[in-house]
Protein backbone atom coordinates (compact mmCIF):
# COMPACT_ATOMS: atom_id res chain seq x y z
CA UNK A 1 0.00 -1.85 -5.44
CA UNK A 2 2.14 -2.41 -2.54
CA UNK A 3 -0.02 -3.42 0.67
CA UNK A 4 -0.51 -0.95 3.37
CA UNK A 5 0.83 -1.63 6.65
CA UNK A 6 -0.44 -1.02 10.19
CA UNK A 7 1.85 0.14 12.87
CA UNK A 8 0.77 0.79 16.79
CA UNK A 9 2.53 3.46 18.82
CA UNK A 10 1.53 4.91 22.22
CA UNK A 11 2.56 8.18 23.80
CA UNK A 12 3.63 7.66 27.46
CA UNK A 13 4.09 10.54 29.36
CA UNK A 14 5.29 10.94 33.16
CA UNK A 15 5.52 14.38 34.87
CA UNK A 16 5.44 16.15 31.26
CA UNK A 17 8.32 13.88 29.46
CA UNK A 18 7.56 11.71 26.75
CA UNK A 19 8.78 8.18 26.46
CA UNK A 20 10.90 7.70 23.18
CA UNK A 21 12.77 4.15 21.85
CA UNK A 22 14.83 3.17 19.13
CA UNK A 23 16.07 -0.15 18.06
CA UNK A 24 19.89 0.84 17.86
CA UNK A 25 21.88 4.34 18.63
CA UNK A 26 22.12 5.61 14.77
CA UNK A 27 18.23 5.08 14.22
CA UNK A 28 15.29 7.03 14.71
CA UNK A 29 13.48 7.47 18.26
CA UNK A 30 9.70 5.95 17.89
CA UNK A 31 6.88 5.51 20.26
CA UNK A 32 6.83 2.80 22.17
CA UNK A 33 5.26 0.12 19.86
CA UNK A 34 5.40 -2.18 16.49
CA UNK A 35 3.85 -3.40 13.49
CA UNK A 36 0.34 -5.23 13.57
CA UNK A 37 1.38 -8.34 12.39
CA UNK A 38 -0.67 -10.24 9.65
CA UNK A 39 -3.82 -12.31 11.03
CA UNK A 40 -3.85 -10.02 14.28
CA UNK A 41 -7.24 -8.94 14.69
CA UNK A 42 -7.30 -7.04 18.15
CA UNK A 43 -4.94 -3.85 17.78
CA UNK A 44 -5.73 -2.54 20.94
CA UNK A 45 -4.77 -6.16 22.37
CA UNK A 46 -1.35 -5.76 20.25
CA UNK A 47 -0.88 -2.19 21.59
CA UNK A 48 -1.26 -3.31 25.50
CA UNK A 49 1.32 -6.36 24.47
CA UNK A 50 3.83 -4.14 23.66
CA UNK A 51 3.65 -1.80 26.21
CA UNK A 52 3.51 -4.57 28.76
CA UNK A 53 6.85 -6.06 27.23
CA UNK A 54 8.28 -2.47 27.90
CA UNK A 55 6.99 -2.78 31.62
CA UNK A 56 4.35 -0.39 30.87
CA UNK A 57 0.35 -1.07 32.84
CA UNK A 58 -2.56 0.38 31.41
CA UNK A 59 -5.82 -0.09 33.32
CA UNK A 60 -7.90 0.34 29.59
CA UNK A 61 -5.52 0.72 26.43
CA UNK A 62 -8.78 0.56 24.12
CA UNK A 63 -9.83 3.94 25.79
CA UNK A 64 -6.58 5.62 24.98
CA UNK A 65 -6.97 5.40 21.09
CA UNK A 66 -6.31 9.23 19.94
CA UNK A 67 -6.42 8.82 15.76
CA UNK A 68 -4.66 7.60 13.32
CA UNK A 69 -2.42 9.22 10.82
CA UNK A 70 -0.30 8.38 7.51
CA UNK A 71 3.24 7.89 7.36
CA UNK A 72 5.69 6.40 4.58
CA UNK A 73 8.71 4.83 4.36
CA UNK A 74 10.52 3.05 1.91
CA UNK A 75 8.38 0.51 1.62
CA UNK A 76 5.19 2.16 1.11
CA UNK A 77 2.57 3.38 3.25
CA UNK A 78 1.88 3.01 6.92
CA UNK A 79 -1.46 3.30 8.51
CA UNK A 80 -0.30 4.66 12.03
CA UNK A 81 -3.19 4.15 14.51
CA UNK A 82 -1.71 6.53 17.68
CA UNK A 83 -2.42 5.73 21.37
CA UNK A 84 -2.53 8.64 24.30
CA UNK A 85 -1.60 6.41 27.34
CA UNK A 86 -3.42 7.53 30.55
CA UNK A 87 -1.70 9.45 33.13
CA UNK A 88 -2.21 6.64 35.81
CA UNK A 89 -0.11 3.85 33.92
CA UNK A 90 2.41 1.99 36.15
CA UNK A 91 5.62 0.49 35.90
CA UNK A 92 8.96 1.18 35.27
CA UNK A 93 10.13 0.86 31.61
CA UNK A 94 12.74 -0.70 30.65
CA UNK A 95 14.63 -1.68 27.12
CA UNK A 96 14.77 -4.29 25.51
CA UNK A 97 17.90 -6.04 24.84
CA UNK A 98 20.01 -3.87 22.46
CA UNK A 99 17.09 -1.08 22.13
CA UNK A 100 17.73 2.74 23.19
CA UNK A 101 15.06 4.11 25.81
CA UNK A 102 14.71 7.86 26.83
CA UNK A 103 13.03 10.62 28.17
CA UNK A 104 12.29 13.51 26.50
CA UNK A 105 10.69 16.88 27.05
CA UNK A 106 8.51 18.11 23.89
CA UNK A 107 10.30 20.58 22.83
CA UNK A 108 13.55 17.94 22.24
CA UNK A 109 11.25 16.65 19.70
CA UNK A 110 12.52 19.40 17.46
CA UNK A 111 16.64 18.57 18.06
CA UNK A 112 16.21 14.55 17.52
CA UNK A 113 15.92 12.44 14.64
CA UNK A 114 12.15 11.02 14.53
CA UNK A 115 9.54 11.13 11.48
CA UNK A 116 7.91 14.36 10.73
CA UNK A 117 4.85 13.01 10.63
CA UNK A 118 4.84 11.36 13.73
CA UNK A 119 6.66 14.59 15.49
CA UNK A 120 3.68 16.72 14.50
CA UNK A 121 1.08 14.67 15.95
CA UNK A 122 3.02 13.97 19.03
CA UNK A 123 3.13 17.92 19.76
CA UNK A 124 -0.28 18.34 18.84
CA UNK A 125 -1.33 15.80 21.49
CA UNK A 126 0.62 17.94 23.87
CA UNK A 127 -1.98 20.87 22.63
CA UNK A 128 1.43 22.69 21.48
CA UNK A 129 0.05 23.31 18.03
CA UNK A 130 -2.69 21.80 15.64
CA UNK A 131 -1.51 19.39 13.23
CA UNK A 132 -2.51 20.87 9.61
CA UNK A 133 -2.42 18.59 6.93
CA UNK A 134 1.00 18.13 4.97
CA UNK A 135 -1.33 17.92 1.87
CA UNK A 136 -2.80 21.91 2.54
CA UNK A 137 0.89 23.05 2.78
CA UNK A 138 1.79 21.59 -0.66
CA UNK A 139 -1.65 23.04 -2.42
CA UNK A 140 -0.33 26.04 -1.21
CA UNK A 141 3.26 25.91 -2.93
CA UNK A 142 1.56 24.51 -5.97
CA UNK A 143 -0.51 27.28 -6.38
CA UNK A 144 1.87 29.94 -5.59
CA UNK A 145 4.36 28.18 -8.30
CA UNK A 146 1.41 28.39 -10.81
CA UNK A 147 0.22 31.84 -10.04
CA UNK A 148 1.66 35.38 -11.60
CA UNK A 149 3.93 36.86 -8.78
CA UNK A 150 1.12 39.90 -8.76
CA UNK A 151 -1.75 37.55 -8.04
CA UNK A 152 0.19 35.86 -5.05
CA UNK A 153 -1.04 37.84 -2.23
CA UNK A 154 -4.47 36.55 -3.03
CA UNK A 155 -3.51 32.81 -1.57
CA UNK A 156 -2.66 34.44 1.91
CA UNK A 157 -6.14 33.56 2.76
CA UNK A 158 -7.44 29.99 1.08
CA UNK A 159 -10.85 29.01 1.08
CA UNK A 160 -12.73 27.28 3.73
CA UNK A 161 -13.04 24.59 1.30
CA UNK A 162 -9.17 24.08 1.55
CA UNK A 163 -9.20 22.94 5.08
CA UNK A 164 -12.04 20.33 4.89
CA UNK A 165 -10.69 19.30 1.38
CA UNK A 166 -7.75 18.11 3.17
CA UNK A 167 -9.34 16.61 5.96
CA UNK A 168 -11.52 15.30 3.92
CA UNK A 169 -8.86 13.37 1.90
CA UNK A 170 -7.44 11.83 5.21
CA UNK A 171 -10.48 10.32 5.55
CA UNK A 172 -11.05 9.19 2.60
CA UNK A 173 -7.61 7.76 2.59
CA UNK A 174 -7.64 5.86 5.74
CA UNK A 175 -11.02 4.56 4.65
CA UNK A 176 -9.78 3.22 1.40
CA UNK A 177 -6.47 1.72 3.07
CA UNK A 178 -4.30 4.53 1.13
CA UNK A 179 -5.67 3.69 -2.04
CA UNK A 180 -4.11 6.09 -4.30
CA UNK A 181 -6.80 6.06 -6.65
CA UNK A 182 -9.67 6.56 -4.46
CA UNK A 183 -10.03 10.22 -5.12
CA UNK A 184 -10.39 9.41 -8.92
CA UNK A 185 -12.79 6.66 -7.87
CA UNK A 186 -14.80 8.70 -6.05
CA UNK A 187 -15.27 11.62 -8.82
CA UNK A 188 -16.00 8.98 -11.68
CA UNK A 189 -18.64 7.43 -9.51
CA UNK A 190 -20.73 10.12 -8.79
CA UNK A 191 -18.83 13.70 -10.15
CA UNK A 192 -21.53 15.78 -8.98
CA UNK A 193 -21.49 14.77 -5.39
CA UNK A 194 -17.56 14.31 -4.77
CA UNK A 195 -16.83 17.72 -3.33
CA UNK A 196 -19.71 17.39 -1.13
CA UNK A 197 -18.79 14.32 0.28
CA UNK A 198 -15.09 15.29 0.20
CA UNK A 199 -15.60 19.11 2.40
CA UNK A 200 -19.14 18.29 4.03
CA UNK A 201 -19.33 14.30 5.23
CA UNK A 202 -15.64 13.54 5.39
CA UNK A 203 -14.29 17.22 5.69
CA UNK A 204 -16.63 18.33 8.31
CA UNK A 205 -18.90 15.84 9.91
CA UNK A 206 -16.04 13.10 10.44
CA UNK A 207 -14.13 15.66 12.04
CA UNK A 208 -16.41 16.58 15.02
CA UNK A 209 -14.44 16.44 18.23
CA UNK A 210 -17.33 14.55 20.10
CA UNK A 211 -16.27 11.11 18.24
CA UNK A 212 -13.24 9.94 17.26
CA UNK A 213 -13.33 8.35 13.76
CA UNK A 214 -13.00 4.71 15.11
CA UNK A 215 -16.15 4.92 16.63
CA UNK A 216 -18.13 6.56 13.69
CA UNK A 217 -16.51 4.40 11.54
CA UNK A 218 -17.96 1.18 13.40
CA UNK A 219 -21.28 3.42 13.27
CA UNK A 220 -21.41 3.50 9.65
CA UNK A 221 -20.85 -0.03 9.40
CA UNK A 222 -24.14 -0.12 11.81
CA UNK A 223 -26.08 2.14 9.79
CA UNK A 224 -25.37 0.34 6.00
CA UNK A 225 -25.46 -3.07 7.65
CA UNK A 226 -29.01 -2.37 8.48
CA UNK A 227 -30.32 -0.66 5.13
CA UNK A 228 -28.73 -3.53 3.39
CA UNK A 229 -25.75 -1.36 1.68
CA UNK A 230 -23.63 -4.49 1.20
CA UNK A 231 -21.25 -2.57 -1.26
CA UNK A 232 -20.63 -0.12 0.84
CA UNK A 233 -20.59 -1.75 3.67
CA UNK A 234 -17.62 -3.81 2.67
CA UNK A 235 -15.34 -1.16 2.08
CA UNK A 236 -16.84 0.44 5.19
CA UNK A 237 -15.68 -2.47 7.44
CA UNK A 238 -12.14 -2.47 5.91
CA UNK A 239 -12.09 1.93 6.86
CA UNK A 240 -13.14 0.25 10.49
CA UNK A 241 -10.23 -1.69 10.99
CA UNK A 242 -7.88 0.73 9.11
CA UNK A 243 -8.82 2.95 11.93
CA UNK A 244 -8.12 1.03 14.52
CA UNK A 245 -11.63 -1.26 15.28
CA UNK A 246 -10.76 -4.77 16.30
CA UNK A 247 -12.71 -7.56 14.93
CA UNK A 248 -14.25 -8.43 17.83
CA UNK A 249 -15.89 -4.89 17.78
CA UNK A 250 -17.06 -5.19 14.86
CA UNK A 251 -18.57 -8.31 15.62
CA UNK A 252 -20.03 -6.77 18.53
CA UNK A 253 -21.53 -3.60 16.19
CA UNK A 254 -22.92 -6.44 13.96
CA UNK A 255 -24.70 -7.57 17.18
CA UNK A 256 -26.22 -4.78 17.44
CA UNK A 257 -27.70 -4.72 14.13
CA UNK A 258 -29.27 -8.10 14.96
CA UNK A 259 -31.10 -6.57 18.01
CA UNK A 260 -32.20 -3.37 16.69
CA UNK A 261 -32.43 -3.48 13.06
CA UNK A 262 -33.66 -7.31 13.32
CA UNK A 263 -31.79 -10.58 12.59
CA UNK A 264 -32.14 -10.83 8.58
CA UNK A 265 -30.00 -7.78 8.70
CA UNK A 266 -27.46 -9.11 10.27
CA UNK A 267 -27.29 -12.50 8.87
CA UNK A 268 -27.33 -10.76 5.15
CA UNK A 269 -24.54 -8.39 5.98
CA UNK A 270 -22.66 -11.26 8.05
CA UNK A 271 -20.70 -12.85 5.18
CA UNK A 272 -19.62 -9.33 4.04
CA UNK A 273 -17.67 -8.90 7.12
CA UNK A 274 -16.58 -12.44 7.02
CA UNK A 275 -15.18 -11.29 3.39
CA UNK A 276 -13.50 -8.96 4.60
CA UNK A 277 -11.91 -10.80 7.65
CA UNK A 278 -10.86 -13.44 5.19
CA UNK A 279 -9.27 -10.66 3.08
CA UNK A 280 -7.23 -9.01 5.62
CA UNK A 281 -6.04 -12.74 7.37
CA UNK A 282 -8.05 -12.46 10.43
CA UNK A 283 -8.50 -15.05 12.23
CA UNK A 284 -10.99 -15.72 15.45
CA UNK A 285 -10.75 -18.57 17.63
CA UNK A 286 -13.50 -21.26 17.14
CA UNK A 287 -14.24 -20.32 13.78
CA UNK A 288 -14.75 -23.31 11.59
CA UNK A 289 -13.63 -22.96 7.91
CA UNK A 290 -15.55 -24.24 5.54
């Protein structure tokens, strides 16, 4: 299966107009941003790099994270972890050599060539309309392909289940690292509890607006780190940095663990997220290899 890739973008807005670059005058407009390269371990570090580069100051670029969402390209999957920049950035942006730059008012998102994807969440950070899932809008067309034309009107309202369900898959995706399979996985694990977990725990309780999903994913990692859910816990710590968690925060929620949930916990759990580091090529400064 092909890797999945991480890519930062930020959206930097001054007096309501969104900052928009390409690489060359026939491509697509992105965010301001780039690819996390391999053994990078911070991404909020990598985010503030590249806006600096652009000449854009943020006072806190790890408070701007705003979620992450899935795009694809030729290549395969990207995990897209998006940035809000704060209104009091400074600077004056400027290209880089042979790179487009613009300004653009939201609604020129819908006349210029940019990914869907990405256009949709842009718009919906501008509270212009909610993002649905693209998933929700092709259950919909499968089910009105499958269904007599007499028993269509009945799919003008789904079920509440439809909603979560596809939240719910985000989740799950980004927490697998767009595992295709994970679905499957999931229902031949434990059949009788997959829909719950799917609509209820990643449909509805990963959704509340109080936390973004970065932060509850570095609480789960907390919580099975100290009940000694190793199993979990690794595949919990990879769903951390798929959405968006630096290592050193992770580090820092294993501290915690230590201090609250008592040292053994922490040192048993340690060499699962040292598995996982390994894994995904990160690298920390003063860490001796063995």
């Amino acid at each position: 299966m092909t890797p999945n890739r991480i890519h930062l973008g930020a959206i930097v807005a001054r007096e309501g107009k969104l900052l928009l670059v390409r690489a060359h005058p026939d491509a697509r407009w992105e965010l301001p941003g780039g690819p996390l390269a391999p053994g990078k371990a911070d991404a909020d570090e990598e985010m503030d790099a590249f806006l600096m580069m652009l000449g854009v100051n943020t006072l806190a670029i790890e408070e701007d994270f705003l979620e992450t969402i899935h795009l694809a390209d030729a290549d395969g999957r990207i995990i897209y972890n998006l940035y809000y920049a704060s209104t009091d950035w400074t600077g004056e942006p400027a290209p880089a050599e042979s790179q487009d730059l613009g300004w653009f008012e939201p609604a020129d998102l819908h006349n210029i060539s940019i990914d869907e994807t990405l256009r949709t969440a842009i718009l919906a950070a501008f509270g212009i309309f909610p993002r649905e899932d693209p998933s929700e809008a092709i259950l919909r067309a499968m089910q009105a392909n499958l269904t007599p034309a007499g028993e269509r009107s009945m799919l003008t309202s789904a079920p509440a289940t439809t909603g979560k369900r596809a939240a719910g898959l985000d989740v799950l995706r980004t927490l697998s690292g767009g595992n295709p399979n994970a679905e499957a996985e999931l229902r031949s694990a434990c059949p009788e509890l997959a829909d719950a977990i799917l609509d209820f725990s990643m449909g509805e309780v990963w959704q509340g607006a109080a936390l973004d999903r970065r932060t509850r994913s570095l609480m789960v990692v907390v919580m099975l780190a100290a009940a000694g859910q190793h199993a979990s816990l690794k595949s919990h710590i990879g769903g951390a940095l798929n959405h968006g968690a630096s290592a050193e925060a992770i580090i820092e929620a294993m501290k915690m663990v230590a201090v609250y949930a008592g040292f053994p916990a922490a040192v048993a759990a340690w060499p699962t997220m040292e598995e996982v580091f390994a894994e995904r090529g990160i690298s920390r400064p003063g860490r001796v290899r063995r």
